[in-house]
C-alpha atoms as a PDB file:
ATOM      1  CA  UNK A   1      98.461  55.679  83.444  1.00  0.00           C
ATOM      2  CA  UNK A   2     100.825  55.269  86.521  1.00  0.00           C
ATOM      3  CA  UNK A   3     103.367  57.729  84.653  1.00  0.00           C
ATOM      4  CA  UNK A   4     100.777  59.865  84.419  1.00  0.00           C
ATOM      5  CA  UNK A   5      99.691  60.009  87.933  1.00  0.00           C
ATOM      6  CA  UNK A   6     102.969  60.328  89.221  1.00  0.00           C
ATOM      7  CA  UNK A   7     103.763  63.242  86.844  1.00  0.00           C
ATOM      8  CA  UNK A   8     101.209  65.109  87.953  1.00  0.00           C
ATOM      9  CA  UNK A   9     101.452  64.109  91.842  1.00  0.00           C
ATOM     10  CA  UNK A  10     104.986  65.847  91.181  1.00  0.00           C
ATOM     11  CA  UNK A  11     103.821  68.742  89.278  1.00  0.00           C
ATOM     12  CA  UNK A  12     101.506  69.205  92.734  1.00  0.00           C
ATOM     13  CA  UNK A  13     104.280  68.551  94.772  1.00  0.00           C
ATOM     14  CA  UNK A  14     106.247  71.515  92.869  1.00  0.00           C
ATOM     15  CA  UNK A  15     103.235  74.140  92.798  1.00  0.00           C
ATOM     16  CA  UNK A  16     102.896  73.429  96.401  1.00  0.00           C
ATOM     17  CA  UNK A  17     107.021  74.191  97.194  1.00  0.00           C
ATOM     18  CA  UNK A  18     107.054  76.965  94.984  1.00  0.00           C
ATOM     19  CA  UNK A  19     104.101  78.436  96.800  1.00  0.00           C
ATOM     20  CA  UNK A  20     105.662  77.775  99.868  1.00  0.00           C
ATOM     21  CA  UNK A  21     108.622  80.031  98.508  1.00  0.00           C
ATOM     22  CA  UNK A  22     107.117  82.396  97.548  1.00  0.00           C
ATOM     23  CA  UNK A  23     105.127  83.020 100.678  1.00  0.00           C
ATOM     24  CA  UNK A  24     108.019  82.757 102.600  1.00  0.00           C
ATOM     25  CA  UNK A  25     109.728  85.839  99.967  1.00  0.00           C
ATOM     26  CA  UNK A  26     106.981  87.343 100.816  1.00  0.00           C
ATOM     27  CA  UNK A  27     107.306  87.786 104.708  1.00  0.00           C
ATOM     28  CA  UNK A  28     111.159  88.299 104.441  1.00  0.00           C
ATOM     29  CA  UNK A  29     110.275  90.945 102.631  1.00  0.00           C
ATOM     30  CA  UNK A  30     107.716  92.737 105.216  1.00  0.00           C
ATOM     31  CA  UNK A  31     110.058  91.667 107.504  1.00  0.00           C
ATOM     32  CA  UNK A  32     113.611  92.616 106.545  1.00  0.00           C
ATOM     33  CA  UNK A  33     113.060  94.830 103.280  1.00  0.00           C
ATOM     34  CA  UNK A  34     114.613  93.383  99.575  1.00  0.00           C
ATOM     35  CA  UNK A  35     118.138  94.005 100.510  1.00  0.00           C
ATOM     36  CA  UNK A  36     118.194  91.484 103.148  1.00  0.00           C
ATOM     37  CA  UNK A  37     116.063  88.913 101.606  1.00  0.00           C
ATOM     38  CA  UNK A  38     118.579  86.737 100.207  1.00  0.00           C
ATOM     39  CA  UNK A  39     118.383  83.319  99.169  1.00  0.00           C
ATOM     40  CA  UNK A  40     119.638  82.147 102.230  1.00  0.00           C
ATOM     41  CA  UNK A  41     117.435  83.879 104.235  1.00  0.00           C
ATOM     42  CA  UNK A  42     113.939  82.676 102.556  1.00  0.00           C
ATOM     43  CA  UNK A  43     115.447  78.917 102.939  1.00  0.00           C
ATOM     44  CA  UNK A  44     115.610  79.220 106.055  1.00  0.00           C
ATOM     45  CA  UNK A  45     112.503  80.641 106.798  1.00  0.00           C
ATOM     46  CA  UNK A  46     110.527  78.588 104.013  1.00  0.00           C
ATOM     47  CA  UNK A  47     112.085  75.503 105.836  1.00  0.00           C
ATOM     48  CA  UNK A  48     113.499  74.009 102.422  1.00  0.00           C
ATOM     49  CA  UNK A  49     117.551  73.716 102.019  1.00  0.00           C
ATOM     50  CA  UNK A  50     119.393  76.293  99.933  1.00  0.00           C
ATOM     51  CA  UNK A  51     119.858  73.462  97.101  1.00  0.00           C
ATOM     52  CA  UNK A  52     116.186  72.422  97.063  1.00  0.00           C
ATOM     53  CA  UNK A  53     115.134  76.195  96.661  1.00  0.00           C
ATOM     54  CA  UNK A  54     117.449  76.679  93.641  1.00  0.00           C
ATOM     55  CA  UNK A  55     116.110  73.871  91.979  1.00  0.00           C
ATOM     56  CA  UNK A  56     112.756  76.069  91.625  1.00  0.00           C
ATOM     57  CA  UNK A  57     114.439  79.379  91.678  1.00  0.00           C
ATOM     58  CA  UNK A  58     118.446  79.515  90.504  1.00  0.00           C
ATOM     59  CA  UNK A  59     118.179  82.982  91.737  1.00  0.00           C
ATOM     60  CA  UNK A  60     117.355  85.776  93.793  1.00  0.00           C
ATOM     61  CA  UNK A  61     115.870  87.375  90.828  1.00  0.00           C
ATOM     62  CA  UNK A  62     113.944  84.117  89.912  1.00  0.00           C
ATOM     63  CA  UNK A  63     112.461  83.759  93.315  1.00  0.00           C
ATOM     64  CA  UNK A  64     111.089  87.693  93.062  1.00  0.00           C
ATOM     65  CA  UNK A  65     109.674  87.636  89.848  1.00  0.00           C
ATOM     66  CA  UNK A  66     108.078  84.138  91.051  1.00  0.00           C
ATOM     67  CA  UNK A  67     106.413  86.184  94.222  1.00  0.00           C
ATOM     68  CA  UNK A  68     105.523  89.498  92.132  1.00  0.00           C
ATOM     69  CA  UNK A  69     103.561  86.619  89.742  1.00  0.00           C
ATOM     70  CA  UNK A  70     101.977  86.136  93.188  1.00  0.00           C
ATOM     71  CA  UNK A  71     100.875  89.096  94.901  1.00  0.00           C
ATOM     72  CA  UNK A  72      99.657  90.841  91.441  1.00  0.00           C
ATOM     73  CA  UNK A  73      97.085  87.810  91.124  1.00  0.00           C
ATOM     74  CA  UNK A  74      95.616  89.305  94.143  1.00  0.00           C
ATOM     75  CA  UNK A  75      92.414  90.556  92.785  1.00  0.00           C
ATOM     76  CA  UNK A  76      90.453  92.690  93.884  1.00  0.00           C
ATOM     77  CA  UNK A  77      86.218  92.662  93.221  1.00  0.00           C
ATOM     78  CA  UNK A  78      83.405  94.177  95.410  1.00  0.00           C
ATOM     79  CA  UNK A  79      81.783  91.655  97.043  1.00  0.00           C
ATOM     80  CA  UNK A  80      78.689  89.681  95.379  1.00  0.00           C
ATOM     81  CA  UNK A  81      76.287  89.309  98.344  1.00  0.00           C
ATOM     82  CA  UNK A  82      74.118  93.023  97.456  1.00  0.00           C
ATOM     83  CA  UNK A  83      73.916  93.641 101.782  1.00  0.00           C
ATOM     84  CA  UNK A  84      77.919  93.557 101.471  1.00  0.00           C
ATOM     85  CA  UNK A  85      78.540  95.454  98.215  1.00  0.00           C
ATOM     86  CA  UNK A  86      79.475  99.353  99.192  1.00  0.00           C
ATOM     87  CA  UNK A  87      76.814 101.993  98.950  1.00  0.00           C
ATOM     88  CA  UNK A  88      78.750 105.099  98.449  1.00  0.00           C
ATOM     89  CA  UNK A  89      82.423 106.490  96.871  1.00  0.00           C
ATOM     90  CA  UNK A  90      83.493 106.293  99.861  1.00  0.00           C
ATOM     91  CA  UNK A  91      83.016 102.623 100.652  1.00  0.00           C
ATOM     92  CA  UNK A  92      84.110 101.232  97.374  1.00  0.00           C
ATOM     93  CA  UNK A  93      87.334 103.135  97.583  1.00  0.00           C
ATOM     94  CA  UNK A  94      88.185 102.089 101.193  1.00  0.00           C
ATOM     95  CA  UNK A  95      87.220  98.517 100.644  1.00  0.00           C
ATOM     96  CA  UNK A  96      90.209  98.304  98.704  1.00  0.00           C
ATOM     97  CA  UNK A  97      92.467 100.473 101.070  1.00  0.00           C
ATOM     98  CA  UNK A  98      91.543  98.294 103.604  1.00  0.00           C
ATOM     99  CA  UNK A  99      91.792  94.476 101.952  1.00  0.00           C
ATOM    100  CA  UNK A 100      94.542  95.019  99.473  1.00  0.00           C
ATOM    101  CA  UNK A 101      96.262  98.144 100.065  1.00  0.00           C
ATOM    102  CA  UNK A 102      96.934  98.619 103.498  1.00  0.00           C
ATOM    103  CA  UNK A 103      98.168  95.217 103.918  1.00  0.00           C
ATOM    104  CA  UNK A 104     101.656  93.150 104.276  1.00  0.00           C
ATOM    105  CA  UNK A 105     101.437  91.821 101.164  1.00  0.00           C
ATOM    106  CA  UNK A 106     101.241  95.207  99.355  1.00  0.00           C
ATOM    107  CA  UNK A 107     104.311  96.467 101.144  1.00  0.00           C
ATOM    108  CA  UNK A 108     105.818  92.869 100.468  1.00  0.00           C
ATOM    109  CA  UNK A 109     104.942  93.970  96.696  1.00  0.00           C
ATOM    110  CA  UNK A 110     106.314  97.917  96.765  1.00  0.00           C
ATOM    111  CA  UNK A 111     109.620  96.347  98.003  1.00  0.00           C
ATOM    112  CA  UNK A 112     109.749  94.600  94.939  1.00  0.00           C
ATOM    113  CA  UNK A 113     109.158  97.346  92.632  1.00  0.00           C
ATOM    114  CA  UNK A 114     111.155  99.958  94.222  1.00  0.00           C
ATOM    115  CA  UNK A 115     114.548  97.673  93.985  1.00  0.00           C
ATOM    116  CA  UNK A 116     113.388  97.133  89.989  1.00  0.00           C
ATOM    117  CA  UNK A 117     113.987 100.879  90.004  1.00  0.00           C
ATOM    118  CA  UNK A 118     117.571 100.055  89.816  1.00  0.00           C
ATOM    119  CA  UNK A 119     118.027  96.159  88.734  1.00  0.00           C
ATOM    120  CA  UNK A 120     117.148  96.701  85.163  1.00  0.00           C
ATOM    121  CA  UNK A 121     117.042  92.626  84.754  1.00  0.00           C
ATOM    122  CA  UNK A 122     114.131  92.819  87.123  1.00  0.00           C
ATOM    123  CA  UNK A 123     112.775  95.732  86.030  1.00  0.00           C
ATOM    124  CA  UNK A 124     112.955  93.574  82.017  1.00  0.00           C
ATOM    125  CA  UNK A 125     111.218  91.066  83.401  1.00  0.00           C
ATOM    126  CA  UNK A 126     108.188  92.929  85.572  1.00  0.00           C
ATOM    127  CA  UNK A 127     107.513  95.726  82.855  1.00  0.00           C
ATOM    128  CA  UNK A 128     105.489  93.733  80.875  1.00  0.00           C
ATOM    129  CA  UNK A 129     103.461  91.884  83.546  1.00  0.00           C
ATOM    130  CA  UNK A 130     102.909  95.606  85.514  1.00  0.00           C
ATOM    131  CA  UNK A 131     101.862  96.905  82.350  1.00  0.00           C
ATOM    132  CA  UNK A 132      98.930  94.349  81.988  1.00  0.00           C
ATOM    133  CA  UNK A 133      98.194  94.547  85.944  1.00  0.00           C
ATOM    134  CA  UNK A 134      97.768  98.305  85.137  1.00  0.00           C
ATOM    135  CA  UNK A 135      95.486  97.880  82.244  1.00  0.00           C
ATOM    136  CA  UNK A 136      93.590  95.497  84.263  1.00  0.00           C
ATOM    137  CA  UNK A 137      93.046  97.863  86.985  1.00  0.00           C
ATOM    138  CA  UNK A 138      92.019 100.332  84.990  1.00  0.00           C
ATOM    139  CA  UNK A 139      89.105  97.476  82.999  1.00  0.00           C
ATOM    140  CA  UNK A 140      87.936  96.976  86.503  1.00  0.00           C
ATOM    141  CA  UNK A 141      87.651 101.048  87.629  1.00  0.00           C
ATOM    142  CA  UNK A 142      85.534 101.106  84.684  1.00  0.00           C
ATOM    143  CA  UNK A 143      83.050  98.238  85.779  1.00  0.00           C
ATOM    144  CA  UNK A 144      82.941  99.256  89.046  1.00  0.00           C
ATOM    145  CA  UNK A 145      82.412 103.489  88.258  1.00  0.00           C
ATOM    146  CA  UNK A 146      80.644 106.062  86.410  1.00  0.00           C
ATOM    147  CA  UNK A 147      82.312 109.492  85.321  1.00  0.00           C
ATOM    148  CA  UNK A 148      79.359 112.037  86.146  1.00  0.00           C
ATOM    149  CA  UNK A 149      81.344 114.025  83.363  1.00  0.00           C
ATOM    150  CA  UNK A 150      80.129 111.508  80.748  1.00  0.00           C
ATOM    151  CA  UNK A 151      83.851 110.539  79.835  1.00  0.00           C
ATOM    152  CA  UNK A 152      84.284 106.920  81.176  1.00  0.00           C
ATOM    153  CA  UNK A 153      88.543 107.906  80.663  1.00  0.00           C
ATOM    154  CA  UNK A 154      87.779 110.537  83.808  1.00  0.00           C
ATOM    155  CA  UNK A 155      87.565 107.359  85.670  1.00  0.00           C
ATOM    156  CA  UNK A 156      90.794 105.583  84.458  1.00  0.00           C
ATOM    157  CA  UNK A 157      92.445 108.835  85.515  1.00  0.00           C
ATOM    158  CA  UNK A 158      90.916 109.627  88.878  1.00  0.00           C
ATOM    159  CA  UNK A 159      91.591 105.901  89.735  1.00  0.00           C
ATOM    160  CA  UNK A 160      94.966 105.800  88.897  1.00  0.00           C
ATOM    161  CA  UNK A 161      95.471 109.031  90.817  1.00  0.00           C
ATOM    162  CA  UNK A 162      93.969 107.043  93.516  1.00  0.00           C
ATOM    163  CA  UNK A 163      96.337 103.899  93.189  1.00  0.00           C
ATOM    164  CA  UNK A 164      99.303 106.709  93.205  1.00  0.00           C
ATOM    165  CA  UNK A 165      97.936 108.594  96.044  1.00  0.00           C
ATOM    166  CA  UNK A 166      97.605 104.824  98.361  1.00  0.00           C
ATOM    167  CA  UNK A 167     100.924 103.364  97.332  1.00  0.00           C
ATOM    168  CA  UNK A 168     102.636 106.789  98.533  1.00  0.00           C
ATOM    169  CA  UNK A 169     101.147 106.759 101.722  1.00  0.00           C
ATOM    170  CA  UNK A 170     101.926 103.039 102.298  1.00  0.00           C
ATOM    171  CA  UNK A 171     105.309 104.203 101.701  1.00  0.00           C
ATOM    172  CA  UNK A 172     104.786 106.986 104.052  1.00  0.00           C
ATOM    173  CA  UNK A 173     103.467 104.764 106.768  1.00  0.00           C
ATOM    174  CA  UNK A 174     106.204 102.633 106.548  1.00  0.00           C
ATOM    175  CA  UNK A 175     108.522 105.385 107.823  1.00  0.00           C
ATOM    176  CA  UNK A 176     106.352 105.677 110.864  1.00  0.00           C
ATOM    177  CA  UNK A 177     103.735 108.144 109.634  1.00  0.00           C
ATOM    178  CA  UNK A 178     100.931 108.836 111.722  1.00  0.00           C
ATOM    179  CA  UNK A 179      98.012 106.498 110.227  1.00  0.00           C
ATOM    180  CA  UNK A 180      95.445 109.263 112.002  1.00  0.00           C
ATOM    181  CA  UNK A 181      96.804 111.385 109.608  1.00  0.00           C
ATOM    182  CA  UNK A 182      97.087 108.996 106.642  1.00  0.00           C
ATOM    183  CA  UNK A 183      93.297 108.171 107.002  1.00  0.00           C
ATOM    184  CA  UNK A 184      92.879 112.037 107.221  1.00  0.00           C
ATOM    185  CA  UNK A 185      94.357 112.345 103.801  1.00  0.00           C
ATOM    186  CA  UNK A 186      91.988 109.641 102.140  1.00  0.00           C
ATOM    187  CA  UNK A 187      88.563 111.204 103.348  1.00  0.00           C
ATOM    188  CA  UNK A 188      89.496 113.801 102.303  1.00  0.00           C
ATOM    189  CA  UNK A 189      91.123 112.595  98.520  1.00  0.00           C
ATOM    190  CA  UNK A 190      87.368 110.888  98.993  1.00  0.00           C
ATOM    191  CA  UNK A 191      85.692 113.907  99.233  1.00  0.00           C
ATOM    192  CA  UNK A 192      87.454 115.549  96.545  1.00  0.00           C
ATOM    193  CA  UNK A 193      86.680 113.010  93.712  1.00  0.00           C
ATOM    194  CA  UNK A 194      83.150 111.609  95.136  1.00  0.00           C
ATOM    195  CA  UNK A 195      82.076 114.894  92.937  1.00  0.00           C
ATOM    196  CA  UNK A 196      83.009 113.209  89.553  1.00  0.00           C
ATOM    197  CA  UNK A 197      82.015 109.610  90.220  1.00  0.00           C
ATOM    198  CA  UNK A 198      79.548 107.693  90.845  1.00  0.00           C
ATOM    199  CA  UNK A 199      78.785 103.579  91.459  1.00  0.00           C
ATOM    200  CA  UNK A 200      77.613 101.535  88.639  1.00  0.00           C
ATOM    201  CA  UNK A 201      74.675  99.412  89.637  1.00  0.00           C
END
């Protein structure tokens, strides 16, 4: 029973230093981009010694796919409380915008995937995992909308127009785009689609 208690006070022990890795991957990356974000670099700012972080990640390509696991877990879900759920097209898509999208972690993320444009051992080992993220995203436009064309795919498209449309401008912003402008260009995407959609109840 002892064995067993220590075993799993070590498993903990491991989640929680592997988290801690990860989080720290994650604001090298907001901070200093994927090239810089070296192994090196996320020891020192995850407070852990280059040898203690390789025993949970023997590489650079490890430690990413580790923290891509993390930010795609981010869900996202309208909130259950009716008084906070949005009312209009317009809400429900800049809920998101605003609590996933426009965020650190996102750009933390798009660093990830843009460099697995190139490293085709990363891009291996992400396909498969941002192929299901995809489909789930798509399962979730579906619960959450209503095609007023009667073709619940109309939704799955629009929505991933949307996602396409979001990450760009993150991009955008990140090479000091004017976010007046950028919040320009989604009310009026919003106004363009509202047309065809419509919230489930």
């Amino acid at each position: 029973m002892a064995e067993v208690e220590e075993l799993g006070k070590q498993q903990a022990k491991s989640l929680r230093a592997r988290a801690a890795i990860c989080d720290a991957t994650i604001n090298s990356l907001i901070e200093y981009g994927y090239g810089e974000t070296s192994l090196n670099q996320v020891a020192k700012l995850s407070g852990f010694s280059k040898g203690a972080l390789q025993h949970h990640f023997p590489s650079k390509e490890d430690m990413m796919v580790a923290t891509a696991d993390r930010l795609l877990e981010r869900p996202f879900t309208l909130p259950s409380q009716e008084k906070d759920k949005p009312k209009s097209i317009e809400e429900a898509i800049l809920l998101p915008w605003k609590k996933l999208i426009y965020t650190g972690a996102y750009r933390a993320l798009l660093e990830i995937l843009i460099a697995s444009r190139t490293d085709l051992k990363l891009q291996e080992r992400l396909s498969e995992k941002l192929q299901k993220w995809n489909e789930a995203l798509d399962q979730q436009a579906v619960e959450i909308y209503r095609s007023k064309t009667g073709n619940q795919e109309d939704v799955k498209i629009l929505m991933t127009m949307n996602r396409s449309l979001m990450r760009g401008l993150v991009i955008q912003d990140s090479y000091g785009a004017d976010s007046e402008a950028t919040m320009k260009y989604i009310y009026r995407w919003i106004e363009l689609i509202s047309p065809f959609l419509e919230l489930k109840e």
